[in-house]
Protein backbone atom coordinates (compact mmCIF):
# COMPACT_ATOMS: atom_id res chain seq x y z
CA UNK A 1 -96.23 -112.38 52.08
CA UNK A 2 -93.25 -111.71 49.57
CA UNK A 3 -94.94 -107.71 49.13
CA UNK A 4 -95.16 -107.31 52.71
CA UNK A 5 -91.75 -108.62 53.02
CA UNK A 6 -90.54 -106.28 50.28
CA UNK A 7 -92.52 -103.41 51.48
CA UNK A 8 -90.56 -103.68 55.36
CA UNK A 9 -87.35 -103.75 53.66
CA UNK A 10 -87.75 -100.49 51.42
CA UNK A 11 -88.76 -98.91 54.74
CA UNK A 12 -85.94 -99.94 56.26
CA UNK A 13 -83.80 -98.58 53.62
CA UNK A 14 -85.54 -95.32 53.18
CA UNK A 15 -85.92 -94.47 56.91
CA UNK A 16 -82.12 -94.20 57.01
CA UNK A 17 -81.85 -91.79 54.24
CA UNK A 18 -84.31 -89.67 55.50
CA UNK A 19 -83.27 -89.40 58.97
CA UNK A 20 -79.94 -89.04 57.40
CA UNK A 21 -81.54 -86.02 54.90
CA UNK A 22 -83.57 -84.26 58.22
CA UNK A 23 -79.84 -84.50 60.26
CA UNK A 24 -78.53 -82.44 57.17
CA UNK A 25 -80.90 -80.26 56.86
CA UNK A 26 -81.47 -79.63 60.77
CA UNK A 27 -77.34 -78.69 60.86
CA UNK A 28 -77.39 -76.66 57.83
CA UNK A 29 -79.94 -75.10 59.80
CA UNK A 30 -78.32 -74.18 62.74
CA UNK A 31 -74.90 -73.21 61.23
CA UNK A 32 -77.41 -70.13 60.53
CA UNK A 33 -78.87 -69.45 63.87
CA UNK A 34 -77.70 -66.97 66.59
CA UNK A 35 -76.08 -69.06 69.00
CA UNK A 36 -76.92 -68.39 72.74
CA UNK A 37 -73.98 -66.59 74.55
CA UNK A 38 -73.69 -66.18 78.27
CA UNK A 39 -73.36 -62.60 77.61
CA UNK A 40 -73.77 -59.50 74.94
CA UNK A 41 -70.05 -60.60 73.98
CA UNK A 42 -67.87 -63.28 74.46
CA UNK A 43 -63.98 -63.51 74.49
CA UNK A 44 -61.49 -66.03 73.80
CA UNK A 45 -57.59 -66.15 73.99
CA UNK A 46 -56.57 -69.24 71.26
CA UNK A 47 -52.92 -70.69 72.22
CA UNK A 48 -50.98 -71.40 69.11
CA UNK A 49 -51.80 -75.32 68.57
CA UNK A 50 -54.88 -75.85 70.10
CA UNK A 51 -56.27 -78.71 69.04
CA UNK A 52 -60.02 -78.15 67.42
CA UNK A 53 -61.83 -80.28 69.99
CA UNK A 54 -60.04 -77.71 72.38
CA UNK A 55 -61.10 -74.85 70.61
CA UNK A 56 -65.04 -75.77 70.41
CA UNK A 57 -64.82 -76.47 74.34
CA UNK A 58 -63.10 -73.46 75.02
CA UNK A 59 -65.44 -71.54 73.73
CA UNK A 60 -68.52 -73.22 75.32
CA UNK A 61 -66.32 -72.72 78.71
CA UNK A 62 -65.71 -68.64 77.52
CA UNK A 63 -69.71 -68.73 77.34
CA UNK A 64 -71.03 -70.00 74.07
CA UNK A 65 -73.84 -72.04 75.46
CA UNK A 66 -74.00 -74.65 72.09
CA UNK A 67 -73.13 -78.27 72.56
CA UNK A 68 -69.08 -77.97 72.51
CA UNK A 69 -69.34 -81.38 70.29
CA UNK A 70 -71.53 -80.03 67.55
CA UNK A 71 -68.93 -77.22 67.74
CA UNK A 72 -66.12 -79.71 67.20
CA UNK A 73 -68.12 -81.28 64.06
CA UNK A 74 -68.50 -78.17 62.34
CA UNK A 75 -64.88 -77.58 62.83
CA UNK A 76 -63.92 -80.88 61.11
CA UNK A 77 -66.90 -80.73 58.48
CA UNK A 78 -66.27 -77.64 57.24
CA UNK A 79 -62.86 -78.99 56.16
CA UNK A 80 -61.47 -75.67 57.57
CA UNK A 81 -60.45 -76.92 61.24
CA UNK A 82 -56.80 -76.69 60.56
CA UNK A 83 -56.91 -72.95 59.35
CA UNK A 84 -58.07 -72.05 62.53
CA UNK A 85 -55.34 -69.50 63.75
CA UNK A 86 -54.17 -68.36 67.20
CA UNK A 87 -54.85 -65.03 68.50
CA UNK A 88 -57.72 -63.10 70.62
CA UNK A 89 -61.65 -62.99 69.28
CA UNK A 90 -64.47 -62.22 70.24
CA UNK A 91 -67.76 -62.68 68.83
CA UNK A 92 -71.42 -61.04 69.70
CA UNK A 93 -74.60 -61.50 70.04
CA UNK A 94 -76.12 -62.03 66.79
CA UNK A 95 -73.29 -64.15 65.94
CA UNK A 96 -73.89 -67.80 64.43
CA UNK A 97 -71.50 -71.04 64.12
CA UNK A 98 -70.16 -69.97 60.54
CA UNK A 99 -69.72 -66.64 61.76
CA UNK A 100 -67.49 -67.77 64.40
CA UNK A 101 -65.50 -70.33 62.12
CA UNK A 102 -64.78 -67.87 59.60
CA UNK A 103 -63.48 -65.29 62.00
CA UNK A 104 -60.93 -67.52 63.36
CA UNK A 105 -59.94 -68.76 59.64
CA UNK A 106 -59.58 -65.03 58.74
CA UNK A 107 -57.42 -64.57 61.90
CA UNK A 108 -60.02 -61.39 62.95
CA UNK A 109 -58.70 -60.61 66.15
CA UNK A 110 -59.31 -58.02 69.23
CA UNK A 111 -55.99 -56.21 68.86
CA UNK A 112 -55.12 -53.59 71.30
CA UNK A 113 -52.93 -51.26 71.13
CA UNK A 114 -49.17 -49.78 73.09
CA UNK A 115 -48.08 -46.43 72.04
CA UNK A 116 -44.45 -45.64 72.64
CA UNK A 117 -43.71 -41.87 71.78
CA UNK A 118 -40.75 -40.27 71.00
CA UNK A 119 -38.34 -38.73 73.36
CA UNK A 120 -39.00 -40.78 76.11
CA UNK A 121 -36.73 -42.47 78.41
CA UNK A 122 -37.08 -46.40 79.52
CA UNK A 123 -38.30 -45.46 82.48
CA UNK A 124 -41.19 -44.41 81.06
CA UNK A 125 -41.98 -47.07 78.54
CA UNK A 126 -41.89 -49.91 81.37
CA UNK A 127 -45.48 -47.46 83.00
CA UNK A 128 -46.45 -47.94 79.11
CA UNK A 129 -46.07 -51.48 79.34
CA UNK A 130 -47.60 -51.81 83.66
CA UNK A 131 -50.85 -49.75 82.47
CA UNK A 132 -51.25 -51.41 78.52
CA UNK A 133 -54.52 -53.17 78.78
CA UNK A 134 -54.65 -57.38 78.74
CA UNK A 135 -50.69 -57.25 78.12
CA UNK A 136 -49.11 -60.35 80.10
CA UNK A 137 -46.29 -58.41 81.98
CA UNK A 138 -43.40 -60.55 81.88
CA UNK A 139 -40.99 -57.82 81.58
CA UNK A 140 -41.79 -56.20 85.17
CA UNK A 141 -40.10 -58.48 87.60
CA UNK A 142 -36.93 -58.52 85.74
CA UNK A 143 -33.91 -55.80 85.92
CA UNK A 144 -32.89 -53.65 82.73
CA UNK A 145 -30.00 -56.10 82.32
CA UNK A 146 -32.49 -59.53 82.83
CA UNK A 147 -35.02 -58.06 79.96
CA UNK A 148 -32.59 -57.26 77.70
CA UNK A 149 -31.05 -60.35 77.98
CA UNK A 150 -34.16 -61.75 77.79
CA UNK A 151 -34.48 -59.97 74.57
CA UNK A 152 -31.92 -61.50 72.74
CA UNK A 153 -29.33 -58.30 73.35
CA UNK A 154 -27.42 -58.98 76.57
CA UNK A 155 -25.34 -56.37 77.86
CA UNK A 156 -26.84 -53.66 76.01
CA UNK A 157 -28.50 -50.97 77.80
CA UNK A 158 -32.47 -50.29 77.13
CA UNK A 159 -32.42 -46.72 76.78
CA UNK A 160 -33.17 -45.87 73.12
CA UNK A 161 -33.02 -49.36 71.94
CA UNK A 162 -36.94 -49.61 70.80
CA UNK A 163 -38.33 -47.66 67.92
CA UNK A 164 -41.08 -45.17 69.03
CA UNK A 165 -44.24 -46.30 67.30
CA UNK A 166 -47.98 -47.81 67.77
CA UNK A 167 -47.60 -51.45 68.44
CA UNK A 168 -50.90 -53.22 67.82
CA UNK A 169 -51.07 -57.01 70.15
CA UNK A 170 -53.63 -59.61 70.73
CA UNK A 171 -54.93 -59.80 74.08
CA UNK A 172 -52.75 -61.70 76.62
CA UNK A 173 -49.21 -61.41 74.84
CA UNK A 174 -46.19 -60.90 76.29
CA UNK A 175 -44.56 -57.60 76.57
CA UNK A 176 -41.57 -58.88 75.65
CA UNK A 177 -43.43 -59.79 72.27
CA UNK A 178 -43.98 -55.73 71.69
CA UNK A 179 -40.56 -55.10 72.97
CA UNK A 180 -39.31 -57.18 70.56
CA UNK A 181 -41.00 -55.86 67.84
CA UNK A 182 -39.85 -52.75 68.94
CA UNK A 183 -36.72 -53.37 69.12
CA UNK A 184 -36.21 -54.65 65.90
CA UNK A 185 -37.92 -51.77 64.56
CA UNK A 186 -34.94 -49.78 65.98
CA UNK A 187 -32.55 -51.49 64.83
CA UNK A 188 -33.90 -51.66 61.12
CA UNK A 189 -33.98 -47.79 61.27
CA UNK A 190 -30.59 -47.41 62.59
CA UNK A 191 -28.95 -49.39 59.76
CA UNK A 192 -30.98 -47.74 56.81
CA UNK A 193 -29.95 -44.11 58.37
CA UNK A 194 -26.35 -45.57 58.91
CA UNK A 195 -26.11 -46.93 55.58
CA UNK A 196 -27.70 -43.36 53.99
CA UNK A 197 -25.35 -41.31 56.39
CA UNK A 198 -22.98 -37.97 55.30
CA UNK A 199 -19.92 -38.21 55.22
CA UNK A 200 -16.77 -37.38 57.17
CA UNK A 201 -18.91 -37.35 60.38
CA UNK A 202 -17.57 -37.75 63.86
CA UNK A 203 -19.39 -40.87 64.34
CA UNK A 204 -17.43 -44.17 64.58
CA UNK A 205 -20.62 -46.23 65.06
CA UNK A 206 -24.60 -47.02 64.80
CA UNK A 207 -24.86 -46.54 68.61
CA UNK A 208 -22.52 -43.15 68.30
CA UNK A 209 -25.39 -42.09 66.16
CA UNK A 210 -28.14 -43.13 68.33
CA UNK A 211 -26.95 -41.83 71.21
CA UNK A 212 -26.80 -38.27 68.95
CA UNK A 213 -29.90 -38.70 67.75
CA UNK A 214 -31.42 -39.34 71.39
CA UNK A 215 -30.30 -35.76 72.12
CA UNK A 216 -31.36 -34.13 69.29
CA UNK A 217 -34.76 -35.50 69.94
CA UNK A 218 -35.28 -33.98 73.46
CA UNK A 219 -33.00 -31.37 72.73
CA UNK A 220 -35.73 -29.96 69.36
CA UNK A 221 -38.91 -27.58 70.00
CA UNK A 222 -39.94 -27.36 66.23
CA UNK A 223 -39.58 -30.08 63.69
CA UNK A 224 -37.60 -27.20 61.24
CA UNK A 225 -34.54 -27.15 63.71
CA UNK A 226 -33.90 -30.58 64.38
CA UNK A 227 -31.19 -30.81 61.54
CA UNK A 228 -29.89 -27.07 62.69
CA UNK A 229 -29.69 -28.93 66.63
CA UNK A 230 -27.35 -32.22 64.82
CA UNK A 231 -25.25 -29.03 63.37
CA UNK A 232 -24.50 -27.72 66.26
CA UNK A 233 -23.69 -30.99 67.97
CA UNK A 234 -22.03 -32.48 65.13
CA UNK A 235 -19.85 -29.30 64.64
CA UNK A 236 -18.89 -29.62 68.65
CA UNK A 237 -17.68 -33.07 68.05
CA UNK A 238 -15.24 -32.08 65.07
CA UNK A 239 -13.70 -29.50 67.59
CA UNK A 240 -13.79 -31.58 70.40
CA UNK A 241 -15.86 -28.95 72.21
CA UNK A 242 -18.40 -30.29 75.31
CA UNK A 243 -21.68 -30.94 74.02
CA UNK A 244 -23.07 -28.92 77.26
CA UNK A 245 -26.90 -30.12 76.73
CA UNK A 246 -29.00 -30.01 79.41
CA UNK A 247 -31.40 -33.19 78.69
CA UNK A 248 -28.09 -35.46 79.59
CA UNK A 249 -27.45 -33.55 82.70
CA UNK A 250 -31.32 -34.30 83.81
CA UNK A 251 -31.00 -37.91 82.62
CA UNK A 252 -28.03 -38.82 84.51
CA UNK A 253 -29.48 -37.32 87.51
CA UNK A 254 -32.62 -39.84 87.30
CA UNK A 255 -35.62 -39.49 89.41
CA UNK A 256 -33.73 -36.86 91.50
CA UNK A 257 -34.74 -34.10 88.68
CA UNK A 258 -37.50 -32.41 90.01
CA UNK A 259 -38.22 -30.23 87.01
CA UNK A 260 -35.26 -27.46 88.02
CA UNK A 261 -32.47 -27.44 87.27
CA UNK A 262 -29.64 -25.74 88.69
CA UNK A 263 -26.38 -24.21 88.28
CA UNK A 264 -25.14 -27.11 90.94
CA UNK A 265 -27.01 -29.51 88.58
CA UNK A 266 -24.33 -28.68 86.05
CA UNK A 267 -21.23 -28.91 87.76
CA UNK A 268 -22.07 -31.97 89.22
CA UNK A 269 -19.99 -35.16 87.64
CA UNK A 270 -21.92 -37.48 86.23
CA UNK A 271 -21.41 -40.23 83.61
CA UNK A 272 -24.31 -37.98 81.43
CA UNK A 273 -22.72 -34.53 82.29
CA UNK A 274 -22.21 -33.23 79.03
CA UNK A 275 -20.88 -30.21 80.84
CA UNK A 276 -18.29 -31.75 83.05
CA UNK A 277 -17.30 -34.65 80.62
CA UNK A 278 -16.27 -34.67 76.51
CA UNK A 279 -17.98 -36.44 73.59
CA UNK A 280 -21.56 -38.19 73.41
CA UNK A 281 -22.82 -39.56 77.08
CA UNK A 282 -22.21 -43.81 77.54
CA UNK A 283 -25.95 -44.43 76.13
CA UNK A 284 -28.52 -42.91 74.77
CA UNK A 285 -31.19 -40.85 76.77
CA UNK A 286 -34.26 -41.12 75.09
CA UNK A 287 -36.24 -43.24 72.23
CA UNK A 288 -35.48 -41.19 69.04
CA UNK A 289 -37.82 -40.87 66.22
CA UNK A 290 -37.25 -41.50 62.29
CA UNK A 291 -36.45 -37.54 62.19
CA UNK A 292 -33.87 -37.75 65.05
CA UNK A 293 -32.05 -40.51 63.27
CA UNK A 294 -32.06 -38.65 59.80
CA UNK A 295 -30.79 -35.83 61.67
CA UNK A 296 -28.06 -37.14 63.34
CA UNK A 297 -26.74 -38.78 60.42
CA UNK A 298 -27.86 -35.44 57.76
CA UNK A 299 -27.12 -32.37 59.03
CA UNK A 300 -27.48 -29.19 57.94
CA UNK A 301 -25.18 -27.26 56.08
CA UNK A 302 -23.98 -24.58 59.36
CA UNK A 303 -21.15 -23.55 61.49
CA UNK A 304 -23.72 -22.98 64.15
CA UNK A 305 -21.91 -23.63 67.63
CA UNK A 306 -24.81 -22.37 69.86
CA UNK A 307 -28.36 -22.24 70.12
CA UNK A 308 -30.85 -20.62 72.25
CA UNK A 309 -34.83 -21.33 72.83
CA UNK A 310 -36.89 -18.07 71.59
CA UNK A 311 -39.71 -18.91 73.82
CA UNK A 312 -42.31 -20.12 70.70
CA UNK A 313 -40.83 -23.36 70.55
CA UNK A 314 -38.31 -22.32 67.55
CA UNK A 315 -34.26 -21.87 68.48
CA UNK A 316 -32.23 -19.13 67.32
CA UNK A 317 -28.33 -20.40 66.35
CA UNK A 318 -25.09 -18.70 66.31
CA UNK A 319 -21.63 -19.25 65.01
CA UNK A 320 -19.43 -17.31 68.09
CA UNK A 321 -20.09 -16.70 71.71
CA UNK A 322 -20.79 -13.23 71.44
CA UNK A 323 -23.63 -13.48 68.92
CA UNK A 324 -24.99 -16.33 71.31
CA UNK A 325 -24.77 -13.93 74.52
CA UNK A 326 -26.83 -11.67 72.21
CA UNK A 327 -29.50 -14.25 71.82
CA UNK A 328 -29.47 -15.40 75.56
CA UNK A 329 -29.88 -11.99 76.40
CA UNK A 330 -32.71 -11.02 74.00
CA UNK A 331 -34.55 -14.31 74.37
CA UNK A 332 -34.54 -15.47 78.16
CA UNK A 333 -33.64 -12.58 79.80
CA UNK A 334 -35.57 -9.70 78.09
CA UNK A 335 -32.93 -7.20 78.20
C-alpha cells in the first residue's frame, strides 16, 4: 500500500514539471513561428506610453491574428517590455513574435519623408505639408500668425523661418513636429553664419541677414555667383541705393503674379517693392539655403553694382551704369 502510495505522489510531482517543461518548450517554439497576419503587411502607430498589454492588443486589432495575451506575456517575459519605444512599424509576412519585439526595442520605424527645397516661399511649403503622406495636418486650419504662435515664435512671420532640408517623420505626426524641426534648423544656421559673419556689413541683425539671404537665393542662376549677387546687394546697402530686385516685387504681389511681369509691376507700391521703397523688404521672401546664408554674411571681394542674366544660367556684373547698359543690351536684347 505504502509503494502505491509513494508511486501516486511522485506522479503527482512529476506531472507538474513536465507539463511545466512541454509549456516551455511549446512557447520557445512559437516565439519562432511566422505569425498569421490579416494581410502581406501589417501597420501600427505606437503612442508614446502605451502600456504593453495595449501594445500586444493593438497589434492583434492592426491584424496580427495571435492571441493578444500570449503577446502581452512575451512582452513581460522577455524582460524587454519597457524598451518598447513609440513610433510607426510595420512588420511582414514571414515575421515571428521575437521579430516583432525586437523591432520595437530597436525603435525600427516606417519613416517617411517631407522635402522642403530651397527658394521657396511659405506658400508653398503649407502644399508640402497638405500632400506629405500619413502627416497629421494640424497646421492647415490655422492662419500664418496661429501656427507660428503655435510654434513657439509669435509674431514672427513664416516666410524663411524653416531651414530647407529632408525631414524624415513617423507615420501620423504632426506637422507642426517637422515644422519645428525645421525651424530650429533655421535658426541654428542663422546664428553659426551670424557668429562667422564679415565685417563692417550693413546688417544690424540675424533677420537683416535672412531677409538678404532670401534674395540672394531666388535672385542666383549658378551656384558660382551667389557670393557675386550678396556683392552687389551688400554694396547697394552701403550707398543707400534701392535694391531694385525683381523676386520682391513678385512676392509682394502674391498670387496675382502670373509669371509676367511688367513695367506697371514695378512702379507699383508695395511693402516688397524694392524699386519703389529703400533697404531690405519687412521679411524675407523665400526659404534660403546654407549657401544663401554664407553669402549674405561673406561676400565677395567686388564693387559690382549691377548684374544681368546671360541666358545660360550664369550673370554678368558691372561696376557703373554704362557697362551694365552694355550687358543688358548684349545679353537680353541681342543688339
Amino acid at each position: 500500500m505504502k509503494h502505491w502510495l509513494t508511486r501516486i505522489l511522485q506522479i503527482l510531482i512529476v506531472t507538474p514539471l513536465v507539463l511545466a517543461a512541454l509549456a516551455a518548450a511549446g512557447f520557445a517554439w512559437w516565439l519562432q513561428q511566422p505569425m498569421h497576419l490579416a494581410a502581406p503587411s501589417v501597420e501600427l502607430s505606437i503612442e508614446a506610453g502605451s502600456p504593453p498589454r495595449e501594445v500586444s492588443q493593438a497589434w492583434v486589432n492592426a491584424g496580427v491574428q495571435e492571441d493578444a495575451r500570449l503577446l502581452y506575456q512575451w512582452f513581460r517575459w522577455s524582460g524587454q517590455s519597457r524598451q518598447i519605444r513609440a513610433g510607426s512599424y510595420e512588420i511582414h509576412t514571414g515575421a515571428t513574435p521575437r521579430d516583432l519585439l525586437a523591432k520595437m526595442v530597436r525603435g525600427d520605424e516606417v519613416l517617411e519623408q517631407l522635402r522642403l527645397i530651397e527658394g521657396w516661399n511659405f506658400r508653398q511649403v503649407r502644399t508640402a505639408l497638405a500632400h506629405a503622406p500619413a502627416l497629421r495636418a494640424t497646421s492647415a486650419q490655422l492662419n500664418d500668425a496661429e501656427l507660428m504662435a503655435a510654434l513657439g515664435a509669435p509674431g514672427l512671420a513664416p516666410e524663411g523661418r524653416f531651414f530647407p532640408d529632408t525631414y524624415a517623420y513617423s507615420k501620423g505626426v504632426s506637422d507642426l513636429t517637422v515644422l519645428k524641426r525645421a525651424m530650429k534648423a533655421m535658426q541654428k544656421q542663422l546664428d553659426a553664419a551670424w557668429q562667422g559673419r564679415s565685417e563692417s556689413l550693413p546688417l544690424k541683425t540675424p533677420d537683416e541677414a535672412l531677409t538678404l539671404a532670401s534674395i540672394i537665393e531666388k535672385e542666383t542662376g549658378a551656384a558660382q555667383d551667389r557670393s557675386l549677387v550678396a556683392a552687389v546687394f551688400i554694396n547697394r546697402l552701403r550707398l543707400g541705393m534701392p535694391l531694385q530686385t525683381d523676386p520682391t516685387v513678385i512676392y509682394g504681389m502674391g498670387e496675382q503674379f502670373n509669371g509676367n511681369l511688367r513695367k506697371r509691376d514695378l512702379l507699383t507700391d508695395t511693402p516688397f517693392n524694392t524699386y519703389t521703397r529703400g533697404g531690405l523688404p519687412p521679411t524675407p521672401i523665400s526659404m534660403p539655403g546654407k549657401a544663401s546664408l554664407a553669402a549674405a554674411l561673406h561676400p565677395a571681394s567686388s564693387k559690382a553694382l549691377y548684374f544681368v542674366a546671360r541666358g545660360d544660367g550664369t550673370s554678368q556684373f558691372s561696376e557703373d551704369l554704362a557697362a551694365h547698359n552694355r550687358a543688358v543690351n548684349k545679353f537680353q536684347r541681342g543688339k
